[in-house]
PDB file of N, CA and C in Angstrom:
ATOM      1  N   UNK A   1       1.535  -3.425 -16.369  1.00  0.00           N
ATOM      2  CA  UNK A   1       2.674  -3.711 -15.522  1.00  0.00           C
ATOM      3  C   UNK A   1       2.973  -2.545 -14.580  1.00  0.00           C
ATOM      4  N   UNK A   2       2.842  -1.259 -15.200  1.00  0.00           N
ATOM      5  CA  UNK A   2       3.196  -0.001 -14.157  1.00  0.00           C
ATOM      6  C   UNK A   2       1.917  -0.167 -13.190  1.00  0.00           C
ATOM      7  N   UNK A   3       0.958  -1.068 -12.907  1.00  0.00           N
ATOM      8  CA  UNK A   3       0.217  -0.430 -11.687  1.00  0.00           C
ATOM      9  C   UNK A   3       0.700  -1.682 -11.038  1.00  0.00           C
ATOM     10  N   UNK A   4       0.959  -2.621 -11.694  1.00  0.00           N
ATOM     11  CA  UNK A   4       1.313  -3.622 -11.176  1.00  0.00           C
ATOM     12  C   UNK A   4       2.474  -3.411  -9.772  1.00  0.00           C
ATOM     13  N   UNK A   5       3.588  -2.955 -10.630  1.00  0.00           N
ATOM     14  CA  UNK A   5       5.168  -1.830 -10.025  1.00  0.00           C
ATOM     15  C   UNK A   5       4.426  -0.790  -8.782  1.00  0.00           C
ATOM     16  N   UNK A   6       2.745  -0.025  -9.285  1.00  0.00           N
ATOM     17  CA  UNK A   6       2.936   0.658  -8.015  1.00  0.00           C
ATOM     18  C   UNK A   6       2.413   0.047  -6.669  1.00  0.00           C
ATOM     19  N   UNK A   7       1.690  -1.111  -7.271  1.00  0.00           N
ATOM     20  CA  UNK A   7       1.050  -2.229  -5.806  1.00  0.00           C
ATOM     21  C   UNK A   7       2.000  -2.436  -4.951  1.00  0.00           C
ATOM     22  N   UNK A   8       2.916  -2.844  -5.421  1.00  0.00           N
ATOM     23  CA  UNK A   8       3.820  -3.964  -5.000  1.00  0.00           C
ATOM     24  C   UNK A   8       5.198  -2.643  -4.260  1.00  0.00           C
ATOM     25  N   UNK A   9       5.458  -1.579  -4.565  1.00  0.00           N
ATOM     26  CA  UNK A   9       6.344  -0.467  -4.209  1.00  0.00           C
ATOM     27  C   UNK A   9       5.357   0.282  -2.990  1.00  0.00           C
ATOM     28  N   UNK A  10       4.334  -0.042  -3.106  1.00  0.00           N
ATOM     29  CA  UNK A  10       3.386   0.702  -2.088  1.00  0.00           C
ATOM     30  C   UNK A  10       3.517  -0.253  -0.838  1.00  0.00           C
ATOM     31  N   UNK A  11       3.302  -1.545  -1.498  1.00  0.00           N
ATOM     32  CA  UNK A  11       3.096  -2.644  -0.221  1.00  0.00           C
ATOM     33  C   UNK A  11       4.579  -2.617   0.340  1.00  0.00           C
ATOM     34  N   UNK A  12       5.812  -2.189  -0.397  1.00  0.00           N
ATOM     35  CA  UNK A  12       6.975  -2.421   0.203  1.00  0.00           C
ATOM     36  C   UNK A  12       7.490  -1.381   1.281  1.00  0.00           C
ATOM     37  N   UNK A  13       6.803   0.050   1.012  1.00  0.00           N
ATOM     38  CA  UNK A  13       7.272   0.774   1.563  1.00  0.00           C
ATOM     39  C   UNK A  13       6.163   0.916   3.159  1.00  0.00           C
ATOM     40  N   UNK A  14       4.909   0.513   2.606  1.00  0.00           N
ATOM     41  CA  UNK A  14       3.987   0.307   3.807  1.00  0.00           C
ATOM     42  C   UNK A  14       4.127  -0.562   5.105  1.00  0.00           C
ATOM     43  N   UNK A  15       4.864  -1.644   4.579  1.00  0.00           N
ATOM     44  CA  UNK A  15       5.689  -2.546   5.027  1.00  0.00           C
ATOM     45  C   UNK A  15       6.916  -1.767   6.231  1.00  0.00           C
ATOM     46  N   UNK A  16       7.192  -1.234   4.937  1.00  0.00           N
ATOM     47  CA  UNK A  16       8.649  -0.568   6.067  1.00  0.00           C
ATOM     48  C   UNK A  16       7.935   0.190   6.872  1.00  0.00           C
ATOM     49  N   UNK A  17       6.893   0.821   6.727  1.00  0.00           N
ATOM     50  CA  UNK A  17       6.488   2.005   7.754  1.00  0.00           C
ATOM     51  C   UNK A  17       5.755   1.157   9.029  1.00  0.00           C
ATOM     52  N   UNK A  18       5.510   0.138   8.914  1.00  0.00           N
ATOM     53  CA  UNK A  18       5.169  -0.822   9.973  1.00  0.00           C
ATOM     54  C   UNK A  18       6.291  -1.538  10.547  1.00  0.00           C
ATOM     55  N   UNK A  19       7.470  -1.498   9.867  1.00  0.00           N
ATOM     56  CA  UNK A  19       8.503  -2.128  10.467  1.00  0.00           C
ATOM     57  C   UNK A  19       8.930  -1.052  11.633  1.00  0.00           C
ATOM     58  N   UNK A  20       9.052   0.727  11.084  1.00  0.00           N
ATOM     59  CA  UNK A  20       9.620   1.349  11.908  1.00  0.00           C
ATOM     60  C   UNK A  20       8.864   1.254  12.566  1.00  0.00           C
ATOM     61  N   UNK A  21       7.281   1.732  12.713  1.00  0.00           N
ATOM     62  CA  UNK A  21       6.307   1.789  13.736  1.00  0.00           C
ATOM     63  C   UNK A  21       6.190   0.557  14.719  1.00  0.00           C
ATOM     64  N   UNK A  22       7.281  -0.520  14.612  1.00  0.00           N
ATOM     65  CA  UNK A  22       6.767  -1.834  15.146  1.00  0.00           C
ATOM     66  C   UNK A  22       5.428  -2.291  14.521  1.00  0.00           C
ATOM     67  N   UNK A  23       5.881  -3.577  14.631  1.00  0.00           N
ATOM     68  CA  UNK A  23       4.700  -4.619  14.183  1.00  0.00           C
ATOM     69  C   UNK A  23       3.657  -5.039  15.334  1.00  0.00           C
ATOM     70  N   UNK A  24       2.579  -5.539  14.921  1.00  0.00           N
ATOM     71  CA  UNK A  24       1.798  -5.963  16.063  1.00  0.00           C
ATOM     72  C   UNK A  24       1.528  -7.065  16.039  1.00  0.00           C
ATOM     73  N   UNK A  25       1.596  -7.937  17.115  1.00  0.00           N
ATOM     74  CA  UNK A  25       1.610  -9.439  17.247  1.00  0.00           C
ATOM     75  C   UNK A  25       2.261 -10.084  16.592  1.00  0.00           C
ATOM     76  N   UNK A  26       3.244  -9.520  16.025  1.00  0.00           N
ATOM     77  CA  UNK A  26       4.867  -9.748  15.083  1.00  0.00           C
ATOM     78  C   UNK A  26       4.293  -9.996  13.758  1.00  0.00           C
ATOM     79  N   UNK A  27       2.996  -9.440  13.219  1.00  0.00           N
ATOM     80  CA  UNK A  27       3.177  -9.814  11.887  1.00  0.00           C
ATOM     81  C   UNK A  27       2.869  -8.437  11.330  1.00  0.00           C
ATOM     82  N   UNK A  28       2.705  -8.844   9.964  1.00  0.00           N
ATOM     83  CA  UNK A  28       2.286  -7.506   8.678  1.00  0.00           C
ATOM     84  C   UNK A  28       1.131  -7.849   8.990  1.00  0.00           C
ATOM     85  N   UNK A  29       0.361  -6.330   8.754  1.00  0.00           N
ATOM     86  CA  UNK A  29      -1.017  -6.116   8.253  1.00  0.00           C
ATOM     87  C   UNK A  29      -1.279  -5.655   6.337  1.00  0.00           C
ATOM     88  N   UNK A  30      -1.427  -6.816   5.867  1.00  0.00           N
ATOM     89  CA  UNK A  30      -0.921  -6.385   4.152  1.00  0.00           C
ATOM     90  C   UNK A  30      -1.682  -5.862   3.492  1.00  0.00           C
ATOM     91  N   UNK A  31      -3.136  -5.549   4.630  1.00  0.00           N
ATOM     92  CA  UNK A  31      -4.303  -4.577   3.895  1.00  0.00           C
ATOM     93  C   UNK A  31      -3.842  -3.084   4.151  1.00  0.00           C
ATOM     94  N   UNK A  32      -3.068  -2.872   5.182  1.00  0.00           N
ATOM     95  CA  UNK A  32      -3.035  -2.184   5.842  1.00  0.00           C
ATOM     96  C   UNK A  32      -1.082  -1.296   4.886  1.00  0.00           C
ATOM     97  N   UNK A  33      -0.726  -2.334   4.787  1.00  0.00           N
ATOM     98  CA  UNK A  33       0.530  -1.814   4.298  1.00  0.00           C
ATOM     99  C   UNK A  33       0.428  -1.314   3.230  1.00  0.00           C
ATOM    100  N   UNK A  34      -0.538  -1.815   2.311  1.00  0.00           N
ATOM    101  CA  UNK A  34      -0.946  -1.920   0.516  1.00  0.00           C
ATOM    102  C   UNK A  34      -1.256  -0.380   0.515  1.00  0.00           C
ATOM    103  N   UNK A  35      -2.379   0.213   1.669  1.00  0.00           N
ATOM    104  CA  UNK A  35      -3.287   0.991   1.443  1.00  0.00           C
ATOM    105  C   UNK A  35      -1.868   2.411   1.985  1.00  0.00           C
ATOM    106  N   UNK A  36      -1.476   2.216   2.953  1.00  0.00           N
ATOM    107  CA  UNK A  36      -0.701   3.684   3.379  1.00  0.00           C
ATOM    108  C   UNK A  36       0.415   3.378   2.659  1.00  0.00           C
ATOM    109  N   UNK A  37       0.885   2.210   1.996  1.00  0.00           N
ATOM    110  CA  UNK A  37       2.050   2.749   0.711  1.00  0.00           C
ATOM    111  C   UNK A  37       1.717   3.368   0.122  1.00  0.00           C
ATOM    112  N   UNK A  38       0.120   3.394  -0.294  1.00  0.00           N
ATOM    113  CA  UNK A  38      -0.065   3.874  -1.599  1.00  0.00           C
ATOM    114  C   UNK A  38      -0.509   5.558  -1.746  1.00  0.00           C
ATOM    115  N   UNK A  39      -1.032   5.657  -0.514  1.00  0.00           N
ATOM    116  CA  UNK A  39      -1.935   6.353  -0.367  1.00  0.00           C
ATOM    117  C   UNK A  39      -0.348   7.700   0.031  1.00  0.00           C
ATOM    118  N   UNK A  40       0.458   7.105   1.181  1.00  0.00           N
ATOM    119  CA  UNK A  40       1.476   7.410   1.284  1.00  0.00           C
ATOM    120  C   UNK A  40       2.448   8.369  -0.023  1.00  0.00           C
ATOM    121  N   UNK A  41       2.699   7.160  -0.694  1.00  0.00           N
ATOM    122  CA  UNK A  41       3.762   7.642  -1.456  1.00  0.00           C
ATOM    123  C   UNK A  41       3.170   8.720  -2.654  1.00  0.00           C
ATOM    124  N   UNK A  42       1.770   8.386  -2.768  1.00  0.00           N
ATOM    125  CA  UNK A  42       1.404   9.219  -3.444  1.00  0.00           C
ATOM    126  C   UNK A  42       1.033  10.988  -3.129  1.00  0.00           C
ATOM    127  N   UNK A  43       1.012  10.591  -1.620  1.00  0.00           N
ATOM    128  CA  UNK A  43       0.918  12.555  -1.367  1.00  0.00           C
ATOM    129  C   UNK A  43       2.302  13.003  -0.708  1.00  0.00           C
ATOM    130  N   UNK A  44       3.145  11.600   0.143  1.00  0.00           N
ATOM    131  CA  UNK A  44       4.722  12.246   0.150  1.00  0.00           C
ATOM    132  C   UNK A  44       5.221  12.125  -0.944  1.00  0.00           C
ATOM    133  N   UNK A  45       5.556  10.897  -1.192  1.00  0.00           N
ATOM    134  CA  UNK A  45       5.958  11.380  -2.932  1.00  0.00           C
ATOM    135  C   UNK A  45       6.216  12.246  -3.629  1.00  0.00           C
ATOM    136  N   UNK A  46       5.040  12.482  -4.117  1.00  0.00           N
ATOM    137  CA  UNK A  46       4.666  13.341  -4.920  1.00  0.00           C
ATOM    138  C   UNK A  46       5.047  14.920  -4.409  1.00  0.00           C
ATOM    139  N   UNK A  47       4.794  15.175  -3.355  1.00  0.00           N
ATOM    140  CA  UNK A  47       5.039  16.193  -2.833  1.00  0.00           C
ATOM    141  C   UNK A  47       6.825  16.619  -2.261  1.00  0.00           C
ATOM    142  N   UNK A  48       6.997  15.853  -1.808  1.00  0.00           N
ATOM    143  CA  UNK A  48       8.671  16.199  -1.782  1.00  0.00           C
ATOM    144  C   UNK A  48       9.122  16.167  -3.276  1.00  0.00           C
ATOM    145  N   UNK A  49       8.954  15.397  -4.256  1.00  0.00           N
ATOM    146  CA  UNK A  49       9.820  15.256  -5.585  1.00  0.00           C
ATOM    147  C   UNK A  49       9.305  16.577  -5.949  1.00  0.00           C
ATOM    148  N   UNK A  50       8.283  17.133  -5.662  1.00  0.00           N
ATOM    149  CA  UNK A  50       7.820  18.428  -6.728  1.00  0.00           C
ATOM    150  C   UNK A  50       8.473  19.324  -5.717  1.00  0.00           C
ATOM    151  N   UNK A  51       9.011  19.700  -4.362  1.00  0.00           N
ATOM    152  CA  UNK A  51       9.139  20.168  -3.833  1.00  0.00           C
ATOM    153  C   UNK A  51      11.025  20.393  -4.338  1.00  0.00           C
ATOM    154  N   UNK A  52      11.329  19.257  -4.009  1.00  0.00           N
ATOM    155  CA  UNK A  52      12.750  19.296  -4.359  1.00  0.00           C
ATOM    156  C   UNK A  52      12.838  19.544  -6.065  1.00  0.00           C
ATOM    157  N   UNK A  53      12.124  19.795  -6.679  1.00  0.00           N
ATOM    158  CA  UNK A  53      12.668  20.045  -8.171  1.00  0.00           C
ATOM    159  C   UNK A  53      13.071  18.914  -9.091  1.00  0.00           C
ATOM    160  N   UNK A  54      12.871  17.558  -8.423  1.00  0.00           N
ATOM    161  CA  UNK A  54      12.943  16.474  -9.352  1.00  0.00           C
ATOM    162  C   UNK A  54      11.615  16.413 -10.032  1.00  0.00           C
ATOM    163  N   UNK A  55      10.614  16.494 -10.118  1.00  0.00           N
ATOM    164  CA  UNK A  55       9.639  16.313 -10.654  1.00  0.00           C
ATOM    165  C   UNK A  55       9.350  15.059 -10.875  1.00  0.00           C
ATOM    166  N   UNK A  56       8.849  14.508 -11.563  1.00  0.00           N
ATOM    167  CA  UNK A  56       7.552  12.723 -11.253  1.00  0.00           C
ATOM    168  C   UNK A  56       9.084  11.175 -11.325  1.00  0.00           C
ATOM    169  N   UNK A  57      10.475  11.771 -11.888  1.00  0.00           N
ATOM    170  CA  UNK A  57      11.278  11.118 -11.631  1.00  0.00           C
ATOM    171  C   UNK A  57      11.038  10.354 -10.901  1.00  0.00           C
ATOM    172  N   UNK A  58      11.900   9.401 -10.698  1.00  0.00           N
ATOM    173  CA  UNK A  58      12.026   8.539  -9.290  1.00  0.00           C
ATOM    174  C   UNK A  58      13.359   8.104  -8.639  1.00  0.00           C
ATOM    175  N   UNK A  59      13.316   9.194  -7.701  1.00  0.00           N
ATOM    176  CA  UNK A  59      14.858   9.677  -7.096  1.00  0.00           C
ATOM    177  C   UNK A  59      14.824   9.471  -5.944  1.00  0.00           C
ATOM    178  N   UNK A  60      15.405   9.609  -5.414  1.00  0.00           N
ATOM    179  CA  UNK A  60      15.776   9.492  -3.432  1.00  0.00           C
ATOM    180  C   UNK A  60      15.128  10.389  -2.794  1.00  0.00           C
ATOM    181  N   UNK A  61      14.710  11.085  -3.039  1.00  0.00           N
ATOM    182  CA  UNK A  61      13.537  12.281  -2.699  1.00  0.00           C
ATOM    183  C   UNK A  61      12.314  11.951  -2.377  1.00  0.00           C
ATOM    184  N   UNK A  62      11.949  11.428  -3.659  1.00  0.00           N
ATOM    185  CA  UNK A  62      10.594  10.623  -3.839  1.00  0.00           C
ATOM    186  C   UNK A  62      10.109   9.472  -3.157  1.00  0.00           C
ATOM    187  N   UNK A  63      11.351   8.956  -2.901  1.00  0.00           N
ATOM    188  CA  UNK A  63      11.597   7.745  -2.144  1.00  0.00           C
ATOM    189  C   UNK A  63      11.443   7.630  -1.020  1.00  0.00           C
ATOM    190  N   UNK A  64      12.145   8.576  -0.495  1.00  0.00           N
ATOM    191  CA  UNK A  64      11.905   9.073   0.972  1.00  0.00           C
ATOM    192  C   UNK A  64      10.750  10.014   1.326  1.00  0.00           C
ATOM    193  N   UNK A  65      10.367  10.453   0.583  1.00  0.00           N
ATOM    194  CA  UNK A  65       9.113  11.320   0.801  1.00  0.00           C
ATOM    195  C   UNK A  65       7.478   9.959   0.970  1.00  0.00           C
ATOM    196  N   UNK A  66       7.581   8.954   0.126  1.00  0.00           N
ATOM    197  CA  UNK A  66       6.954   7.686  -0.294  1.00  0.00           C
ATOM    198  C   UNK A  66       6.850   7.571   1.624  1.00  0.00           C
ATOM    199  N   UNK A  67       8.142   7.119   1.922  1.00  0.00           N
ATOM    200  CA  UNK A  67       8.365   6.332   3.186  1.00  0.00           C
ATOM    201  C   UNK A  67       7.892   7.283   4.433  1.00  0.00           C
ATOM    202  N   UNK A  68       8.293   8.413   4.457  1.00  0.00           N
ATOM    203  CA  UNK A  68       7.718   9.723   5.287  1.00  0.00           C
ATOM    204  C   UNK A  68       5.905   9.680   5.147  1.00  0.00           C
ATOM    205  N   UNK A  69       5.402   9.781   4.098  1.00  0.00           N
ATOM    206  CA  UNK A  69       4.195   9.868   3.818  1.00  0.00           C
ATOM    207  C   UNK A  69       3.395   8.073   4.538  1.00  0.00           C
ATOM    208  N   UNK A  70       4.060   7.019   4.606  1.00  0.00           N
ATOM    209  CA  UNK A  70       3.528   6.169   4.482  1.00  0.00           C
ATOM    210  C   UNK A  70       3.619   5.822   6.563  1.00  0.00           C
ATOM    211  N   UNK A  71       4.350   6.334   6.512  1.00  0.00           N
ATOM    212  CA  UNK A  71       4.565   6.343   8.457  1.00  0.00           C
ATOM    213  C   UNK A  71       3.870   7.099   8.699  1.00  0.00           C
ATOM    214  N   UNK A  72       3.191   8.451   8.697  1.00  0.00           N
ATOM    215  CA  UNK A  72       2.016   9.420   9.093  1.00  0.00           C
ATOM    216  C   UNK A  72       1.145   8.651   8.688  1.00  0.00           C
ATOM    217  N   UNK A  73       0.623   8.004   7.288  1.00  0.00           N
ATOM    218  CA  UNK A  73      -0.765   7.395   7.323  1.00  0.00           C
ATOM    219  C   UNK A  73      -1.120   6.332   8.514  1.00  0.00           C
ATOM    220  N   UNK A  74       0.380   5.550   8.704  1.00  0.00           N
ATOM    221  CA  UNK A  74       0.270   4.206   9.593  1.00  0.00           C
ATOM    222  C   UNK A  74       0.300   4.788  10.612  1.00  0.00           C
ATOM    223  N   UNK A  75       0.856   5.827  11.153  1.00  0.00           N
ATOM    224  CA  UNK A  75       0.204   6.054  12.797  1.00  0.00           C
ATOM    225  C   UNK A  75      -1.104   6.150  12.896  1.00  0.00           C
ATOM    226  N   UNK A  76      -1.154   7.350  11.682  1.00  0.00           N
ATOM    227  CA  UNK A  76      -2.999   7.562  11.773  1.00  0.00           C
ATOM    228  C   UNK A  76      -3.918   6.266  12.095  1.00  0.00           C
ATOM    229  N   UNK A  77      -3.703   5.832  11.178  1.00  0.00           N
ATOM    230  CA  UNK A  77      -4.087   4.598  11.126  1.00  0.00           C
ATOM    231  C   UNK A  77      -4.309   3.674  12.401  1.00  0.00           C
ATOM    232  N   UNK A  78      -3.386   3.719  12.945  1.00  0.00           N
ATOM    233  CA  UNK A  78      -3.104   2.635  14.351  1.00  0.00           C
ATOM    234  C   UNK A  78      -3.685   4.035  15.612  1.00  0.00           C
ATOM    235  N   UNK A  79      -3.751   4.864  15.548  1.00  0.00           N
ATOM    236  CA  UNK A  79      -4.368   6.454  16.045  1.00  0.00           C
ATOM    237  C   UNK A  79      -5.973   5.612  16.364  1.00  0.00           C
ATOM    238  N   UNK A  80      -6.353   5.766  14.981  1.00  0.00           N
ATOM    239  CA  UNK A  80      -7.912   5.421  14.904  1.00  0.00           C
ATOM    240  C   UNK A  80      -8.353   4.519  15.340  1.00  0.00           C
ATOM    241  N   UNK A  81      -7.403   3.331  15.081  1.00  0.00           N
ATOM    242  CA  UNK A  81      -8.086   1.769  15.747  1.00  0.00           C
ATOM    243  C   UNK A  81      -7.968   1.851  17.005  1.00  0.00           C
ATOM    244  N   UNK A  82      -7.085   2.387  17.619  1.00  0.00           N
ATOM    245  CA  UNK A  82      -6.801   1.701  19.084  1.00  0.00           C
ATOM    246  C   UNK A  82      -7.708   3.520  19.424  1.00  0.00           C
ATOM    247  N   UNK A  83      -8.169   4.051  19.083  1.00  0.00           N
ATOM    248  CA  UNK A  83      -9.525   5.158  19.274  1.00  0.00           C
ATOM    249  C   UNK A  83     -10.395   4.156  19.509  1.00  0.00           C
ATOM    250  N   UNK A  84     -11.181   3.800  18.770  1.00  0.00           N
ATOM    251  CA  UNK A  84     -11.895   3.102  18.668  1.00  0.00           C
ATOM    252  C   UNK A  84     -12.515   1.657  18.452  1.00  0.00           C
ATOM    253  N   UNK A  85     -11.290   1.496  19.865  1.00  0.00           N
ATOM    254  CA  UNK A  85     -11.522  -0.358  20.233  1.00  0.00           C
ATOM    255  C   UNK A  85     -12.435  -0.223  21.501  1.00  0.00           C
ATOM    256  N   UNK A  86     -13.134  -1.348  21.472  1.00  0.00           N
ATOM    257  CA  UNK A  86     -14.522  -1.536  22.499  1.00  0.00           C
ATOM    258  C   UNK A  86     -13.706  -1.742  24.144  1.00  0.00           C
ATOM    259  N   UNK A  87     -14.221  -0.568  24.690  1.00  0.00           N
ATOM    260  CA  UNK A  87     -13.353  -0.947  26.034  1.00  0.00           C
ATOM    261  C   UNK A  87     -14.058  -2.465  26.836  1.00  0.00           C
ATOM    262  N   UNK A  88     -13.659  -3.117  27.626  1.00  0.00           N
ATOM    263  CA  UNK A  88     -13.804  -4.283  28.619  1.00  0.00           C
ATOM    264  C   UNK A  88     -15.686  -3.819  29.230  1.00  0.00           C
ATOM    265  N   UNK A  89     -15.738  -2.882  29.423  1.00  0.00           N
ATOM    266  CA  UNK A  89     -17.131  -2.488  29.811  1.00  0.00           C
ATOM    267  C   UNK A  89     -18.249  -2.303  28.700  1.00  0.00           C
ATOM    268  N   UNK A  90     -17.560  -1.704  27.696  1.00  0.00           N
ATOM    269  CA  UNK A  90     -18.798  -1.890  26.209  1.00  0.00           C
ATOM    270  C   UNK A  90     -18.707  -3.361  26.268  1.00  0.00           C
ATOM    271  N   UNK A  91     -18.129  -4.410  26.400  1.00  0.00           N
ATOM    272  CA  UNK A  91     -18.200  -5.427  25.640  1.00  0.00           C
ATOM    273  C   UNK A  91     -19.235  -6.452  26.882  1.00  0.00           C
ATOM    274  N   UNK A  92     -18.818  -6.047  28.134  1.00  0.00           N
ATOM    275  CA  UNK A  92     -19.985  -6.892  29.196  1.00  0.00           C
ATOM    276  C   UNK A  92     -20.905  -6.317  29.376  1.00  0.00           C
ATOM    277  N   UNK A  93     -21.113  -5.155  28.764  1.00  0.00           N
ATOM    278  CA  UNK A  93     -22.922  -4.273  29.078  1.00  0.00           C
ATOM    279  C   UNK A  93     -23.216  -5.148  27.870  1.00  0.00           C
ATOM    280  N   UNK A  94     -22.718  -5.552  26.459  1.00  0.00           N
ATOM    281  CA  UNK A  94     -23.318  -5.962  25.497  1.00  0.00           C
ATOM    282  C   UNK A  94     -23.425  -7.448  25.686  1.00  0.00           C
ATOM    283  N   UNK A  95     -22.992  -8.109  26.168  1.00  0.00           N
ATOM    284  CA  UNK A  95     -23.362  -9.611  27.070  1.00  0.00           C
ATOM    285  C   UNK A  95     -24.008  -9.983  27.892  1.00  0.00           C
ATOM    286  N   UNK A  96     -24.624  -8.921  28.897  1.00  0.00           N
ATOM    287  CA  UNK A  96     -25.576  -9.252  30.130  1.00  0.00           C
ATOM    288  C   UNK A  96     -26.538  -8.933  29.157  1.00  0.00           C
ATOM    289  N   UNK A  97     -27.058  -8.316  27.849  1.00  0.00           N
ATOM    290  CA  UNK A  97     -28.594  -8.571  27.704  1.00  0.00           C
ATOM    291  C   UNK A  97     -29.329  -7.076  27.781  1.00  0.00           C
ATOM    292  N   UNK A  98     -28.908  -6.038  28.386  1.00  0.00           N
ATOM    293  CA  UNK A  98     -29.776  -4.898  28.878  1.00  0.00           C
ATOM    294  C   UNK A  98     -29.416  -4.315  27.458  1.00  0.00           C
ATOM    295  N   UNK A  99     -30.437  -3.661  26.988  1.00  0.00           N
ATOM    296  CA  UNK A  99     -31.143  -2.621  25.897  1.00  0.00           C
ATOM    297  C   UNK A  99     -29.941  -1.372  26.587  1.00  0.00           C
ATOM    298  N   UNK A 100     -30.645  -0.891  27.834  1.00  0.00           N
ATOM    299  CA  UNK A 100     -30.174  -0.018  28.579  1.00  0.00           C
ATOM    300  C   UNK A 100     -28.493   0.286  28.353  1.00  0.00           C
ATOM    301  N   UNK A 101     -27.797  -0.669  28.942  1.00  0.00           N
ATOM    302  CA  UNK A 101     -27.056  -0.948  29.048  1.00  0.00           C
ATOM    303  C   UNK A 101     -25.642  -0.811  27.751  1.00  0.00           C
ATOM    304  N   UNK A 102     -26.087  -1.246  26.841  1.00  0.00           N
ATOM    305  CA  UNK A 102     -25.518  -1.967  25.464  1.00  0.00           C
ATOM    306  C   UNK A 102     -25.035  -0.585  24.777  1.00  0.00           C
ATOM    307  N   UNK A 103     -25.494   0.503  24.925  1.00  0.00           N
ATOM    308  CA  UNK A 103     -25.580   1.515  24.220  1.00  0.00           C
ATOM    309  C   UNK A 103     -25.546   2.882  25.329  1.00  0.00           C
ATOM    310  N   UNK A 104     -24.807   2.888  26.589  1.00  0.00           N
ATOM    311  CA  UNK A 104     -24.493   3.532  27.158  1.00  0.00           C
ATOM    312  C   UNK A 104     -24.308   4.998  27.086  1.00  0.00           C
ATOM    313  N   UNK A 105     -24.318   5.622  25.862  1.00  0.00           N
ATOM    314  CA  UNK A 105     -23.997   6.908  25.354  1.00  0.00           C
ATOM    315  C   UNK A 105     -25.256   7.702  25.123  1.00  0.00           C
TER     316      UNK A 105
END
Protein backbone atom coordinates (compact mmCIF):
# COMPACT_ATOMS: atom_id res chain seq x y z
CA UNK A 1 0.00 0.00 0.00
CA UNK A 2 2.92 2.57 0.86
CA UNK A 3 4.19 2.45 -2.83
CA UNK A 4 0.91 2.38 -3.77
CA UNK A 5 0.45 6.12 -1.50
CA UNK A 6 3.79 7.11 -3.25
CA UNK A 7 2.38 6.61 -7.06
CA UNK A 8 -0.53 8.25 -6.62
CA UNK A 9 1.15 11.52 -4.23
CA UNK A 10 3.75 11.70 -7.02
CA UNK A 11 1.11 11.75 -9.81
CA UNK A 12 -0.72 14.44 -7.64
CA UNK A 13 1.88 16.70 -7.13
CA UNK A 14 3.27 16.22 -10.86
CA UNK A 15 -0.02 17.14 -11.79
CA UNK A 16 0.14 20.33 -9.91
CA UNK A 17 3.51 21.16 -11.36
CA UNK A 18 1.85 21.02 -14.81
CA UNK A 19 -0.99 22.91 -13.63
CA UNK A 20 1.43 25.82 -12.56
CA UNK A 21 3.59 25.32 -15.66
CA UNK A 22 0.30 25.38 -17.78
CA UNK A 23 -1.02 22.50 -19.49
CA UNK A 24 -0.59 21.68 -23.08
CA UNK A 25 -3.42 21.24 -25.39
CA UNK A 26 -5.45 21.50 -22.04
CA UNK A 27 -4.71 18.15 -20.91
CA UNK A 28 -2.37 16.07 -18.34
CA UNK A 29 0.53 14.28 -19.51
CA UNK A 30 0.14 11.26 -16.74
CA UNK A 31 3.45 9.68 -17.91
CA UNK A 32 4.87 12.67 -17.53
CA UNK A 33 3.28 13.79 -14.14
CA UNK A 34 3.86 10.12 -12.49
CA UNK A 35 7.59 10.40 -13.40
CA UNK A 36 8.58 14.27 -12.08
CA UNK A 37 6.27 13.65 -8.95
CA UNK A 38 8.28 11.09 -8.21
CA UNK A 39 11.40 11.72 -9.21
CA UNK A 40 10.56 15.32 -7.84
CA UNK A 41 9.49 14.76 -4.47
CA UNK A 42 12.01 12.45 -3.92
CA UNK A 43 15.16 14.82 -4.32
CA UNK A 44 12.95 18.08 -3.16
CA UNK A 45 11.48 16.27 -0.64
CA UNK A 46 13.77 14.73 0.72
CA UNK A 47 16.06 17.45 0.64
CA UNK A 48 14.20 20.37 2.14
CA UNK A 49 12.69 17.97 5.08
CA UNK A 50 16.40 17.03 5.90
CA UNK A 51 17.28 20.52 5.41
CA UNK A 52 14.63 21.98 7.63
CA UNK A 53 15.21 19.42 10.49
CA UNK A 54 11.99 17.50 10.05
CA UNK A 55 13.54 14.53 8.86
CA UNK A 56 11.56 11.63 6.57
CA UNK A 57 8.23 13.02 8.47
CA UNK A 58 5.71 14.29 6.30
CA UNK A 59 5.26 17.96 6.97
CA UNK A 60 4.72 21.10 4.95
CA UNK A 61 8.29 21.26 4.18
CA UNK A 62 8.38 18.11 2.51
CA UNK A 63 5.45 18.96 0.82
CA UNK A 64 6.51 21.86 -0.60
CA UNK A 65 9.88 20.85 -1.30
CA UNK A 66 7.88 17.52 -3.31
CA UNK A 67 6.09 20.43 -5.37
CA UNK A 68 9.37 22.73 -5.86
CA UNK A 69 11.30 19.62 -6.94
CA UNK A 70 8.52 18.44 -9.27
CA UNK A 71 8.23 22.01 -11.30
CA UNK A 72 12.20 22.00 -12.07
CA UNK A 73 11.88 18.37 -13.35
CA UNK A 74 8.69 19.55 -15.54
CA UNK A 75 10.39 22.47 -17.05
CA UNK A 76 13.32 20.34 -17.70
CA UNK A 77 11.34 18.20 -19.10
CA UNK A 78 9.25 20.46 -21.49
CA UNK A 79 13.21 22.25 -21.91
CA UNK A 80 14.15 18.96 -23.70
CA UNK A 81 11.15 18.22 -25.83
CA UNK A 82 10.52 21.39 -27.36
CA UNK A 83 14.89 21.09 -27.78
CA UNK A 84 14.36 18.53 -29.63
CA UNK A 85 11.26 18.71 -31.85
CA UNK A 86 11.89 18.17 -35.70
CA UNK A 87 11.88 21.64 -37.18
CA UNK A 88 9.34 22.11 -40.55
CA UNK A 89 12.65 21.61 -42.68
CA UNK A 90 13.93 18.20 -40.99
CA UNK A 91 10.59 16.94 -41.64
CA UNK A 92 10.37 17.96 -45.75
CA UNK A 93 14.14 17.02 -46.42
CA UNK A 94 12.81 13.61 -44.88
CA UNK A 95 9.77 13.48 -47.43
CA UNK A 96 11.31 14.51 -50.74
CA UNK A 97 13.41 11.18 -50.65
CA UNK A 98 17.19 12.59 -50.71
CA UNK A 99 19.76 10.38 -48.60
CA UNK A 100 21.54 13.80 -48.82
CA UNK A 101 19.13 15.68 -47.60
CA UNK A 102 17.36 13.64 -44.61
CA UNK A 103 20.33 13.89 -42.41
CA UNK A 104 21.55 17.36 -42.97
CA UNK A 105 24.12 17.50 -40.09
Amino acid sequence: MLILGMILFGMVVGAGAQLILGRRRGKYDWTQAIISGLVGSFIGGLLISLLSGDGLDLRPSGIIGSLVGALIVTAGWRWWQDRNKPTAADRAAKRSGDPRKANPR
